[in-house]
C-alpha atoms as a PDB file:
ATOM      1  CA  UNK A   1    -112.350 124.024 167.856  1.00  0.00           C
ATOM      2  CA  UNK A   2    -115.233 124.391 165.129  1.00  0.00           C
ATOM      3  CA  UNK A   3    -118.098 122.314 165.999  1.00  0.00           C
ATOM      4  CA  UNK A   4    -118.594 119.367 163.229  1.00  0.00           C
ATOM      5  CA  UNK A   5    -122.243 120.027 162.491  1.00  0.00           C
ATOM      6  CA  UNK A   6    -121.590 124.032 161.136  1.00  0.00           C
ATOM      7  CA  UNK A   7    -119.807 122.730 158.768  1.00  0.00           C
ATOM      8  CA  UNK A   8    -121.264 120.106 157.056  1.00  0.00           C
ATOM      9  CA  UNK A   9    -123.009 121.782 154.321  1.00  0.00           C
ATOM     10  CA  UNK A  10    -123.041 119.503 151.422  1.00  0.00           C
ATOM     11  CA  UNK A  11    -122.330 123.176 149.465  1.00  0.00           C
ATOM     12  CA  UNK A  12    -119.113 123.272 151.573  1.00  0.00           C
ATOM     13  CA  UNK A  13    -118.485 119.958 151.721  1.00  0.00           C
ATOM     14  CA  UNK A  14    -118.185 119.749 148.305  1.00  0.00           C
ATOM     15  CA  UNK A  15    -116.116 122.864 147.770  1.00  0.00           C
ATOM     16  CA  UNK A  16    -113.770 121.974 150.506  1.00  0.00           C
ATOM     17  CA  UNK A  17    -113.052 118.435 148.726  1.00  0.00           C
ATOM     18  CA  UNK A  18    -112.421 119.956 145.188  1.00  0.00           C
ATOM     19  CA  UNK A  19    -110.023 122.631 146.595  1.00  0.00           C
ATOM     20  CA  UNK A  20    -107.996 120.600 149.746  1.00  0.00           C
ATOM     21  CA  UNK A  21    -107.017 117.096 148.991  1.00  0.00           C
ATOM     22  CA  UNK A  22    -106.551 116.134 152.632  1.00  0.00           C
ATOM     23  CA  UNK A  23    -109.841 117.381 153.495  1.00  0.00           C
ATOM     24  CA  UNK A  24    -111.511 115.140 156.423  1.00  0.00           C
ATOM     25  CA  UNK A  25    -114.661 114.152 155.022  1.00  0.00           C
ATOM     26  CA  UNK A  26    -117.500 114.981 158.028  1.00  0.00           C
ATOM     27  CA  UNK A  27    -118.364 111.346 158.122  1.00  0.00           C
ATOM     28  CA  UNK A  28    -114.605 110.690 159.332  1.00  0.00           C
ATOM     29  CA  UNK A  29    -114.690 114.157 161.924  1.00  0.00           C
ATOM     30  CA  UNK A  30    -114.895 113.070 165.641  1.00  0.00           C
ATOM     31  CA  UNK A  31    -117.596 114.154 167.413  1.00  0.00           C
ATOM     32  CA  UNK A  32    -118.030 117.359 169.196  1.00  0.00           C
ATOM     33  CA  UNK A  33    -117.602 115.688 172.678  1.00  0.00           C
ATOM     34  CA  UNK A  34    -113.247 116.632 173.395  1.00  0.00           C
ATOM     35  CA  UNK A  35    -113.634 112.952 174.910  1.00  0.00           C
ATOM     36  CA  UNK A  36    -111.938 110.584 172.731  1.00  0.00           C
ATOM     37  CA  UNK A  37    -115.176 107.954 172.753  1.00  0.00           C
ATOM     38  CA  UNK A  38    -116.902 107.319 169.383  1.00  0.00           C
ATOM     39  CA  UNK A  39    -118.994 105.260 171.592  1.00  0.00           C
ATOM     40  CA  UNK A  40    -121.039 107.611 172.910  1.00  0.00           C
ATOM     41  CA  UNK A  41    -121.574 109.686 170.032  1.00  0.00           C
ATOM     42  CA  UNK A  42    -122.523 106.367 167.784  1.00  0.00           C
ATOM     43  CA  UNK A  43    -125.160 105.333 170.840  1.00  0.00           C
ATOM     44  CA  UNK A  44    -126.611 108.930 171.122  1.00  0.00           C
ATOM     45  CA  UNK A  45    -127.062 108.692 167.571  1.00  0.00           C
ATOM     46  CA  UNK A  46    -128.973 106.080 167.602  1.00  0.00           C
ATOM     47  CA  UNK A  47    -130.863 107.052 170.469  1.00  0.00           C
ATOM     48  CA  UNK A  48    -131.292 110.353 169.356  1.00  0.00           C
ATOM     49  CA  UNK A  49    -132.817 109.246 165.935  1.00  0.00           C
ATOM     50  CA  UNK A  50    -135.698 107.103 167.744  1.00  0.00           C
ATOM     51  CA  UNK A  51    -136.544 109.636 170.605  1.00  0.00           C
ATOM     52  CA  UNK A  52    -137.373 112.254 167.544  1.00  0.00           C
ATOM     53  CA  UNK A  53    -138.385 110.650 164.837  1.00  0.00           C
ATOM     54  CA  UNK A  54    -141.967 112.646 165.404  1.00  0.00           C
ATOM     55  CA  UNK A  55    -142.339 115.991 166.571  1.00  0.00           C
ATOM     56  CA  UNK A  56    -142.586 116.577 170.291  1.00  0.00           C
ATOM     57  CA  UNK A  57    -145.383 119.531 172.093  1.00  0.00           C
ATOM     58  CA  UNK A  58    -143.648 119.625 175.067  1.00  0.00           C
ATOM     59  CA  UNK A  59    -140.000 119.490 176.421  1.00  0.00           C
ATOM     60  CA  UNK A  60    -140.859 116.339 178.586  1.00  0.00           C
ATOM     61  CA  UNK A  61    -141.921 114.006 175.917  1.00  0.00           C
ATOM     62  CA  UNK A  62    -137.856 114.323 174.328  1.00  0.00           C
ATOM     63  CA  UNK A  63    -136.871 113.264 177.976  1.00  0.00           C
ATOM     64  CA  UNK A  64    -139.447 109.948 178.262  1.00  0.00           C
ATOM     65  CA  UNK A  65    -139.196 109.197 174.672  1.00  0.00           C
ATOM     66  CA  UNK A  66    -134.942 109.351 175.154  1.00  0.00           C
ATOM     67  CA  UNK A  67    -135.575 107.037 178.135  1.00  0.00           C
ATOM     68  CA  UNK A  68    -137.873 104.689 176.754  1.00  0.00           C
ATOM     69  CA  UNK A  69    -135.084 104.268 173.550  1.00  0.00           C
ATOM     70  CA  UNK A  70    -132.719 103.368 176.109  1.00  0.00           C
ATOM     71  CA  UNK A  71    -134.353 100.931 177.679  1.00  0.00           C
ATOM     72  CA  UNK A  72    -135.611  99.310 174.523  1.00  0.00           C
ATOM     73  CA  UNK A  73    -131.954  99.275 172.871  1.00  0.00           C
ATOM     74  CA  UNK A  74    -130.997  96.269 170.941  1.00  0.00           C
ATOM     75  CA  UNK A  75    -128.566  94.589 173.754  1.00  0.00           C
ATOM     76  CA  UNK A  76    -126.683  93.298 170.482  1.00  0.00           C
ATOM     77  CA  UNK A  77    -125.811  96.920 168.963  1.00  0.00           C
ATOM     78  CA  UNK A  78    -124.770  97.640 172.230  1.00  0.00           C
ATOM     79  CA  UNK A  79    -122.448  94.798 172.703  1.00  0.00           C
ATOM     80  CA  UNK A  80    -121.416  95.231 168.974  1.00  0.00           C
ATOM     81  CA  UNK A  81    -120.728  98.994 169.868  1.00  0.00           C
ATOM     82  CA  UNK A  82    -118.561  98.852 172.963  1.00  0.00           C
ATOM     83  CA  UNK A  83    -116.368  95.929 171.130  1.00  0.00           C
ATOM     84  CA  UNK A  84    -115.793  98.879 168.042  1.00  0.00           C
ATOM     85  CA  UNK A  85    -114.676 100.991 170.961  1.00  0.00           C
ATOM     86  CA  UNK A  86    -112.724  99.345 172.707  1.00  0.00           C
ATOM     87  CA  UNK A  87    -110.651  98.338 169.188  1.00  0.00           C
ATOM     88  CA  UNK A  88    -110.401 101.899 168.200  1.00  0.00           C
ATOM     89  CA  UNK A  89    -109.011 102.901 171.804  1.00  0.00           C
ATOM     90  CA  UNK A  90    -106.767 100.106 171.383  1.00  0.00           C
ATOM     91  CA  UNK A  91    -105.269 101.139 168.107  1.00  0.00           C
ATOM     92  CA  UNK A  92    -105.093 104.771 169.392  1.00  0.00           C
ATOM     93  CA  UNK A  93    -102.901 103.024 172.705  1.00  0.00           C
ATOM     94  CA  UNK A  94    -100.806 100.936 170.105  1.00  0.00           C
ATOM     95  CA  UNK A  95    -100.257 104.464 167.759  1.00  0.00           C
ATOM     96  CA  UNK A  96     -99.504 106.350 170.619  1.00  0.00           C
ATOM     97  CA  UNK A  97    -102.361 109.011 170.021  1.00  0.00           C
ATOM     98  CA  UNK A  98    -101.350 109.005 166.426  1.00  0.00           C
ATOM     99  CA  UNK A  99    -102.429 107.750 163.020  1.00  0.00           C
ATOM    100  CA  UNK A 100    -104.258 104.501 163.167  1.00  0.00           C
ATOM    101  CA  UNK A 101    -106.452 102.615 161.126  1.00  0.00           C
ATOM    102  CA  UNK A 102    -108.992 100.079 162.354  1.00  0.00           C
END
């Protein structure tokens, strides 16, 4: 499976959606992990963008900086993110692993 981030060139992003017109747009693409939980990859995210929003001079400061975003998440986009889960897994359940919209 191609990996969702070697593809996402606006350049080819752009020619893909003028020449296939059921392209999935990489905003839509699951995330890399073959685990079917948006959850994760929408908390990393987040967690990700915090921990290195400056640039690092060592390979512990990521590490600390990644643990000190955890533990000063917003408890609410937390909450707010495991009850978008759970509704997508539910809709998957209810489509049988097909289609679904939320």
């Amino acid at each position: 499976m191609f990996s969702k981030d070697q593809f996402k060139s606006e350049v080819v992003q752009d020619w893909c959606g003028t020449h296939f017109s059921d392209l999935i747009s990489s905003d839509d693409w699951p995330p890399n992990s073959p685990a079917p939980y948006p959850l994760e990859h929408s908390v990393w995210s987040v967690l990700k963008k915090k921990a290195c929003s400056t640039k690092h001079r060592s390979l512990d400061v990521p590490r600390a900086t990644t643990v000190e975003a955890w533990e000063n998440s917003d408890e609410g986009y937390l909450r707010a993110a495991v009850d978008a889960s759970r509704r997508k897994i539910s809709a998957c359940i209810r489509a049988k692993g097909g289609h679904f919209e939320i």
